[in-house]
Protein backbone atom coordinates (compact mmCIF):
# COMPACT_ATOMS: atom_id res chain seq x y z
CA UNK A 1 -20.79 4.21 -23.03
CA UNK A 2 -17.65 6.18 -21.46
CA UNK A 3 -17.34 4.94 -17.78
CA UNK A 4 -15.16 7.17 -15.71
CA UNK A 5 -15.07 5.18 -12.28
CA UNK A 6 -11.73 6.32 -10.64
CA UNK A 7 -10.41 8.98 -12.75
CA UNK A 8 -10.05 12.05 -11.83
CA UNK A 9 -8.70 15.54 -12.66
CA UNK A 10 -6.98 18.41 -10.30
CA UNK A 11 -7.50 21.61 -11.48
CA UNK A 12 -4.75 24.69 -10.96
CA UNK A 13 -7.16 25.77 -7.46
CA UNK A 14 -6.81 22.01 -6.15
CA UNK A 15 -10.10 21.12 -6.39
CA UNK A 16 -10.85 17.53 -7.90
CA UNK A 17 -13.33 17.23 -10.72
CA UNK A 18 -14.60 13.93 -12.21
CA UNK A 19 -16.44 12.64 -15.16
CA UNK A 20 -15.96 12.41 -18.80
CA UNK A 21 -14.55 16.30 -18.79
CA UNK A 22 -11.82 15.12 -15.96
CA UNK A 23 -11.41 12.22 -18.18
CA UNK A 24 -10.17 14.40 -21.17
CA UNK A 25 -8.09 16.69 -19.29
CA UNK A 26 -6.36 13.98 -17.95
CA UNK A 27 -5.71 12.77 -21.30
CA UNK A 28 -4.84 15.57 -23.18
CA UNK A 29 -2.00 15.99 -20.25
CA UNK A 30 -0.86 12.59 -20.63
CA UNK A 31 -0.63 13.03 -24.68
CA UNK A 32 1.72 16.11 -23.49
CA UNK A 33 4.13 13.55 -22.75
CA UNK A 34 3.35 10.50 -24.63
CA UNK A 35 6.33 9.55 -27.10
CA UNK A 36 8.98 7.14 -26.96
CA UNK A 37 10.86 7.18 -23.11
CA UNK A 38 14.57 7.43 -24.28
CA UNK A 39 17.14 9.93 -21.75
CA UNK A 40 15.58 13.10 -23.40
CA UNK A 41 12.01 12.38 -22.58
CA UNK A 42 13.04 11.40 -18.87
CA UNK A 43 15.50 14.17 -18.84
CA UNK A 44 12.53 16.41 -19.31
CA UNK A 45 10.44 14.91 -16.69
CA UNK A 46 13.03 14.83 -14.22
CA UNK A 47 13.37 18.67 -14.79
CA UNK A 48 9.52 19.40 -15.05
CA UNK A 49 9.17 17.81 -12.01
CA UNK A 50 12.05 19.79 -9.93
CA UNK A 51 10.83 22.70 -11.45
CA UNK A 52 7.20 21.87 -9.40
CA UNK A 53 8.84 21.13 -6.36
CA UNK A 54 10.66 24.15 -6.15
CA UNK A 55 7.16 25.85 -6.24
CA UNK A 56 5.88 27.22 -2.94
CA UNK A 57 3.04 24.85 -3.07
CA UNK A 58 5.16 22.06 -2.43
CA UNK A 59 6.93 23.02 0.30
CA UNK A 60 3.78 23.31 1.79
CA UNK A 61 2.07 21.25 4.47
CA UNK A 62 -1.26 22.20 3.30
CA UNK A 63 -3.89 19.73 1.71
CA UNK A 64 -4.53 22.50 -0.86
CA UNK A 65 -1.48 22.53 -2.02
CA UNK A 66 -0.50 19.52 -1.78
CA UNK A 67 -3.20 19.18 -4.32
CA UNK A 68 -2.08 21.70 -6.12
CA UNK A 69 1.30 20.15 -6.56
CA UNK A 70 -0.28 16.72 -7.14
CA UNK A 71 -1.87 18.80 -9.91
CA UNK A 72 0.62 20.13 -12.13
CA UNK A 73 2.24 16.83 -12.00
CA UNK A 74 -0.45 14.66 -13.85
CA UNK A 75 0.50 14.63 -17.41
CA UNK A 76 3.81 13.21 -16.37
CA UNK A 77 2.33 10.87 -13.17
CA UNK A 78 3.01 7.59 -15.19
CA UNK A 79 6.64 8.19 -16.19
CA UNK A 80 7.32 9.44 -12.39
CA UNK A 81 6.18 6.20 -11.19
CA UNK A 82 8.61 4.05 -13.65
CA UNK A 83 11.50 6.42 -11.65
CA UNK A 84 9.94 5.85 -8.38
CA UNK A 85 10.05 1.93 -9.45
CA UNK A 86 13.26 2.09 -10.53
CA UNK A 87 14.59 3.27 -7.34
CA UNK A 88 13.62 2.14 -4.81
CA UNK A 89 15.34 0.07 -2.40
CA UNK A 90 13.62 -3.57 -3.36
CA UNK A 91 11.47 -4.56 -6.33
CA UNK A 92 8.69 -5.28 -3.70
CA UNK A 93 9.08 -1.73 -2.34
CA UNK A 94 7.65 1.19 -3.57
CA UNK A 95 8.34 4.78 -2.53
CA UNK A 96 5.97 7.71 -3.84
CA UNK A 97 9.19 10.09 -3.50
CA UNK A 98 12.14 9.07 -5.62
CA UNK A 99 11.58 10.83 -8.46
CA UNK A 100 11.50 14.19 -6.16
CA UNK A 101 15.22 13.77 -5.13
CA UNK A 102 16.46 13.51 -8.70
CA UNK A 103 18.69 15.83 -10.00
CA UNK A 104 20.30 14.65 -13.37
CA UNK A 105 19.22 12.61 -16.11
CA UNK A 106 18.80 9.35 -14.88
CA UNK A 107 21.75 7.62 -17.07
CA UNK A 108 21.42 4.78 -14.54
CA UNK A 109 17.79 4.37 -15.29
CA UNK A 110 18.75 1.21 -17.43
CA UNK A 111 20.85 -0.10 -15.36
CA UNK A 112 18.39 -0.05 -12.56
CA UNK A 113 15.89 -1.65 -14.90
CA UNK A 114 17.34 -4.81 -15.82
């Protein structure tokens, strides 16, 4: 029995979906950037995700497109949080918006880690 409490998937209009189909979209974005997390891998996340943000969509102040946004950066959501984690200002704080403000490869992502 697949139980899919939780999960869910935002498709390119916004709209969430749920169930064992969200379930395997999710997944199949996630494999997209499974692999092991040396500079190249965040290097590419850090520029996937400025590439999004410099989309319309997330300039916006709409919930659509907020969505939308929210969207194209699933596949990638877990590695996003480690940056978020490793900056922010305490180890008991956490900011959703770190990763946003990035703009080179994150050499001092080990440092911050330690």
């Amino acid at each position: 029995m697949l139980i899919c409490h939780g999960y869910f998937w935002i498709d390119k209009n916004g709209d969430a979906q749920s169930g064992p189909a969200a379930v395997a979209r999710l997944q199949a974005a996630r494999r997209e950037w499974s692999g092991y997390l040396d500079e190249t891998a965040i290097c590419r996340v850090i520029a996937e995700n400025r590439r999004i943000e410099s989309m319309p969509e997330a300039k916006s102040t709409v919930l659509r497109d907020s969505q939308i946004t929210y969207g194209r950066k699933q596949g990638l959501m877990e590695i996003r949080d480690l940056l978020n984690q490793s900056y922010a200002a305490d180890v008991r704080d956490y900011d959703y918006y770190p990763a946003d403000s990035l703009t080179d490869c994150c050499r001092s992502l080990w440092k911050n880690t330690l």
